[in-house]
N, C-alpha and C. Protein backbone atom coordinates (compact mmCIF):
# COMPACT_ATOMS: atom_id res chain seq x y z
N UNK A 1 0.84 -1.18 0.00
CA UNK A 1 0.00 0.00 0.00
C UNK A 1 0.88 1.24 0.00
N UNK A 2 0.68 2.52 -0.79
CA UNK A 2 0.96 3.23 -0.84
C UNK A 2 0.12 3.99 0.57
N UNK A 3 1.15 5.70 0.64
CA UNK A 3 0.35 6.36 1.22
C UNK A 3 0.08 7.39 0.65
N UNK A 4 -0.33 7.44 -0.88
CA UNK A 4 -0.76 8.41 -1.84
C UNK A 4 -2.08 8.36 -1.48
N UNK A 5 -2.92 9.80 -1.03
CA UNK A 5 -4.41 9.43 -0.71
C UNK A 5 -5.06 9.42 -2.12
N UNK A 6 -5.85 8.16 -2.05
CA UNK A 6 -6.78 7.99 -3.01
C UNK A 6 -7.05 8.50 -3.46
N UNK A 7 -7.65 10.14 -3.56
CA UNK A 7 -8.48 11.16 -4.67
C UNK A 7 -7.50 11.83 -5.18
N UNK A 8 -6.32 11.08 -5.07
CA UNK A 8 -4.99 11.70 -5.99
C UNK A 8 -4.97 10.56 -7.39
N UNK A 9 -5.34 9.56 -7.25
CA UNK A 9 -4.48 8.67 -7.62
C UNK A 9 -5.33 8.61 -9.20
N UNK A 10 -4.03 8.20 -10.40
CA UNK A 10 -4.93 8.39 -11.70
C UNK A 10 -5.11 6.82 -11.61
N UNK A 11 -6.22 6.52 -12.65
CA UNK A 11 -7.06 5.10 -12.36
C UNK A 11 -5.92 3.75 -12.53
N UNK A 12 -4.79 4.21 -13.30
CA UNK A 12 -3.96 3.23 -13.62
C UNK A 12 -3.71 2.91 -12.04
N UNK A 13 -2.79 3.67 -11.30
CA UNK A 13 -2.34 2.95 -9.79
C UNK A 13 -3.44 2.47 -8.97
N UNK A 14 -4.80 3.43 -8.84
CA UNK A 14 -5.44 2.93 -8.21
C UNK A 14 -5.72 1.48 -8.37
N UNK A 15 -5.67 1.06 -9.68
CA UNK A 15 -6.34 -0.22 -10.12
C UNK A 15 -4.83 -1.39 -9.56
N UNK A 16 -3.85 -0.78 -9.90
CA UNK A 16 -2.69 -1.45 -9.01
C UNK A 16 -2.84 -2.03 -8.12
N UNK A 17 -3.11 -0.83 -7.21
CA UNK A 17 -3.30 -0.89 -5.98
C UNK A 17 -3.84 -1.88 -5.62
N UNK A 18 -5.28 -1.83 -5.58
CA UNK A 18 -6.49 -2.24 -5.66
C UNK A 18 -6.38 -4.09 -6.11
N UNK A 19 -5.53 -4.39 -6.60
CA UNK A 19 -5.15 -5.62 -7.30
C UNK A 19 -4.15 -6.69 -5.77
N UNK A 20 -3.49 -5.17 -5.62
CA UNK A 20 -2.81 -5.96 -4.17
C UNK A 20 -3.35 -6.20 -3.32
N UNK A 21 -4.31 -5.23 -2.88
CA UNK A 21 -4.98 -5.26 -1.78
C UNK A 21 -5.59 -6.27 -1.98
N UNK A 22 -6.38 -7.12 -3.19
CA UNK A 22 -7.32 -8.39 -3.57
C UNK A 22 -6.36 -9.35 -2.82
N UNK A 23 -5.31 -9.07 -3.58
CA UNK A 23 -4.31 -10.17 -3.70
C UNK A 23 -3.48 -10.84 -1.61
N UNK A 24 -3.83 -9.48 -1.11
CA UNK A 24 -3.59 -10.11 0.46
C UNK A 24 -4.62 -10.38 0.99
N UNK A 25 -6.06 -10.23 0.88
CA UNK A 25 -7.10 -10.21 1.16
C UNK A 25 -7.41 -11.68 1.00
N UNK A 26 -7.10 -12.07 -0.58
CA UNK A 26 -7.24 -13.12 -0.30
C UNK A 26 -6.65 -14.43 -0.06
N UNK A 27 -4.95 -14.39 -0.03
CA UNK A 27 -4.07 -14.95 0.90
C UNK A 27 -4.66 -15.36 2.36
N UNK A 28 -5.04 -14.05 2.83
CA UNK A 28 -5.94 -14.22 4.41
C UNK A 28 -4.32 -14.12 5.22
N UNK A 29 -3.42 -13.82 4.80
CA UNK A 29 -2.20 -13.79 5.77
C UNK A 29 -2.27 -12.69 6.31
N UNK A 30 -3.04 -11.86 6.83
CA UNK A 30 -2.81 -10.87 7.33
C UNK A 30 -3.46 -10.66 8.90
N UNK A 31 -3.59 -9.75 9.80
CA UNK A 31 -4.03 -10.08 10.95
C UNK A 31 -5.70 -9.16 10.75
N UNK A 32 -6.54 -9.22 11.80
CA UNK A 32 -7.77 -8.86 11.30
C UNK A 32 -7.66 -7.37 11.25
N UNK A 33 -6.95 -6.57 12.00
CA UNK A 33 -7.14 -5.29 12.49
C UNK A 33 -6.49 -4.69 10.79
N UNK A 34 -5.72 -5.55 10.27
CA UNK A 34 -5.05 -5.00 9.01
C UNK A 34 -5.52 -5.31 7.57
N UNK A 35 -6.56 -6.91 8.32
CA UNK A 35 -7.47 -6.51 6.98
C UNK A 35 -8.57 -5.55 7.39
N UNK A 36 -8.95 -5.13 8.01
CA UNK A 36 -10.19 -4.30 8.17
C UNK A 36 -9.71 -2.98 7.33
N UNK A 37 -8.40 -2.66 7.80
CA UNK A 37 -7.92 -1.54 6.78
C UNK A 37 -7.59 -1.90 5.72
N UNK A 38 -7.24 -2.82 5.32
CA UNK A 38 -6.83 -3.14 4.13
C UNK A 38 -8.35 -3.53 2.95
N UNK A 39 -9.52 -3.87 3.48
CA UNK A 39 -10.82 -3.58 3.25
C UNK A 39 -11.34 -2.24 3.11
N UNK A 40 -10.83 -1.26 3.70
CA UNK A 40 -11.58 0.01 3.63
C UNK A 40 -10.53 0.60 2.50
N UNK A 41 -9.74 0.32 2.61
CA UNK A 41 -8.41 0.81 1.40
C UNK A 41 -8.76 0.28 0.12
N UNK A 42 -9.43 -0.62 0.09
CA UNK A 42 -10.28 -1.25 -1.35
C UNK A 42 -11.24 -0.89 -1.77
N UNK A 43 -12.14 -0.56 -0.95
CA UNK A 43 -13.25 -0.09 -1.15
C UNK A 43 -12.97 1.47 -1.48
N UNK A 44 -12.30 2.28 -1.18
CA UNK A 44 -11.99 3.65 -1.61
C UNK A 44 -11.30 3.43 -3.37
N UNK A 45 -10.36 2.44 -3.23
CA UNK A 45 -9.62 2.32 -4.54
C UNK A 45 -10.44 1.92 -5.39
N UNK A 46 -11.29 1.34 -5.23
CA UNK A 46 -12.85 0.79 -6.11
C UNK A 46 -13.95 1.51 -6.57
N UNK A 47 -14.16 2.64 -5.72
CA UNK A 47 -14.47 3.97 -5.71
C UNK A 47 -14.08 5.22 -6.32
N UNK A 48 -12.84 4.98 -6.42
CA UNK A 48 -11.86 6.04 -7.29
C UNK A 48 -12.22 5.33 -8.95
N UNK A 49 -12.02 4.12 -9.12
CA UNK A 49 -11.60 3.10 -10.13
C UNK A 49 -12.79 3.69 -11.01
N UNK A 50 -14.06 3.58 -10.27
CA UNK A 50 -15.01 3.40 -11.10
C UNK A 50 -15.73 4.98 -11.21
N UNK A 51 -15.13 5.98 -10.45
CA UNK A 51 -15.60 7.48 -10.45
C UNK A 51 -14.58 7.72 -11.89
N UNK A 52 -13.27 7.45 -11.97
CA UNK A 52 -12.31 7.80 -13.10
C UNK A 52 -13.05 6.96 -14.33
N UNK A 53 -13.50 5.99 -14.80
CA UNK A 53 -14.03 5.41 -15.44
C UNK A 53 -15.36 6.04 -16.18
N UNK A 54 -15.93 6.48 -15.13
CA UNK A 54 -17.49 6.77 -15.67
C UNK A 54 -17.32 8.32 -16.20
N UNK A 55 -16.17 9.09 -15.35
CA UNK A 55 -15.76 10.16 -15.86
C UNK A 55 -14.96 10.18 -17.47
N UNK A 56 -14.42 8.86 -17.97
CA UNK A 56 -13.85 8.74 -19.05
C UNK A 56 -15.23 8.19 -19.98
N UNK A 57 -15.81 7.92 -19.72
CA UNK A 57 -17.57 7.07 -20.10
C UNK A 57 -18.09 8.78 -20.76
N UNK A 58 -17.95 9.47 -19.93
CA UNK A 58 -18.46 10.47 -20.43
C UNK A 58 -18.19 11.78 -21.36
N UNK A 59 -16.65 11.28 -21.37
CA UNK A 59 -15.64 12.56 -22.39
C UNK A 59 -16.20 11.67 -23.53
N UNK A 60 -16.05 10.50 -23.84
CA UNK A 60 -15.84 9.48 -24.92
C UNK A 60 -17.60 10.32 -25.43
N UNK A 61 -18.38 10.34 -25.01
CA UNK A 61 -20.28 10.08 -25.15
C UNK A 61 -19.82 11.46 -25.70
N UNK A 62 -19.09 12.21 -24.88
CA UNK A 62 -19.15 13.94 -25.70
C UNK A 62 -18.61 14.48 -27.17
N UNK A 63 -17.97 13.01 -27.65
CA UNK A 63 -17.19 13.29 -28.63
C UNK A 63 -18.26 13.20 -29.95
N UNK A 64 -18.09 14.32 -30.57
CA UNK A 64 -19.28 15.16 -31.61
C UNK A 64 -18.44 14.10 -33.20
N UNK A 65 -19.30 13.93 -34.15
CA UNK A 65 -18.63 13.71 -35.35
C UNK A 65 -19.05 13.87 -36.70
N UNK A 66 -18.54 14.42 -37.59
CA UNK A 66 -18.88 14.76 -38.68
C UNK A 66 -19.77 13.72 -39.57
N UNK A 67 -20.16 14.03 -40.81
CA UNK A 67 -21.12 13.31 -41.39
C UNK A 67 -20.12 11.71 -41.85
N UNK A 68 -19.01 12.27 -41.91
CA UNK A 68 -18.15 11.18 -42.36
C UNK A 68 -17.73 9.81 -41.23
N UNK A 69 -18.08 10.35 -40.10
CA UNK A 69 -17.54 9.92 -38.31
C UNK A 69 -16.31 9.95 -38.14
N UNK A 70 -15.73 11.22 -38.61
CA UNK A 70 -14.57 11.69 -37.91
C UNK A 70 -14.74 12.61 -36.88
N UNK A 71 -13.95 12.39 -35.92
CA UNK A 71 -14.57 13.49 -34.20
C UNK A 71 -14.12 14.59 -34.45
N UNK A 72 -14.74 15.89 -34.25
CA UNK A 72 -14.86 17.09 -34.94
C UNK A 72 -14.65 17.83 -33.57
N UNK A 73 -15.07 17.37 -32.95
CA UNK A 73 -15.13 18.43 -31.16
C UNK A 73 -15.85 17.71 -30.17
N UNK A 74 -16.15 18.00 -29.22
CA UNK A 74 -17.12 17.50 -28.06
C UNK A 74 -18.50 18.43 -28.22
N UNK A 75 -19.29 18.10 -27.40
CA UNK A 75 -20.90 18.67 -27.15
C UNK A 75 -20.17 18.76 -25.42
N UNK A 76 -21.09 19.70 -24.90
CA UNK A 76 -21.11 19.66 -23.22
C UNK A 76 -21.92 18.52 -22.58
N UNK A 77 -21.46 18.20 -22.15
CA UNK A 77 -21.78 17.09 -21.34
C UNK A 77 -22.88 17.69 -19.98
N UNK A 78 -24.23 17.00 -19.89
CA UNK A 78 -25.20 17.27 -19.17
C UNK A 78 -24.63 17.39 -17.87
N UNK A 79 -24.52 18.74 -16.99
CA UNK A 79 -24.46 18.73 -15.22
C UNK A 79 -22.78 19.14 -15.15
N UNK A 80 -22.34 18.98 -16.36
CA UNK A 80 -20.93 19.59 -16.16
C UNK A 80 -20.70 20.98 -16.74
């Protein structure tokens, strides 16, 4: 585990991350007090994972295209 806080992290590490944390979790070698954090440290990185995602879900939906479907510009995206 890093100690980069989560709402820093671009989706690539988080998903890193997030892969290790699976990966001791489910070893089970760890003691409980450290999976409990190591549970809440997943659940944030899972959270980030899928906020960066839906945020890329939505540049992609904004992308405008000519009659030919070459991408010409974006449209604004609803609430942003």
């Amino acid at each position: 585990m890093t100690d980069t806080p989560v709402n820093e992290m671009s989706f690539e590490v988080a998903m890193a991350e997030l892969e290790q944390v699976l990966g001791q979790l489910e070893r089970g070698d760890v003691a409980l007090d450290e999976s409990i954090a190591l549970y809440e440290r997943g659940a944030a990185l899972k959270a980030r994972c899928e906020a960066k995602l839906k945020e890329a879900e939505e540049k992609v939906a904004a992308i405008t295209l000519d009659a030919d479907g070459n991408p010409v510009g974006t449209k604004p995206v609803d609430g942003v």
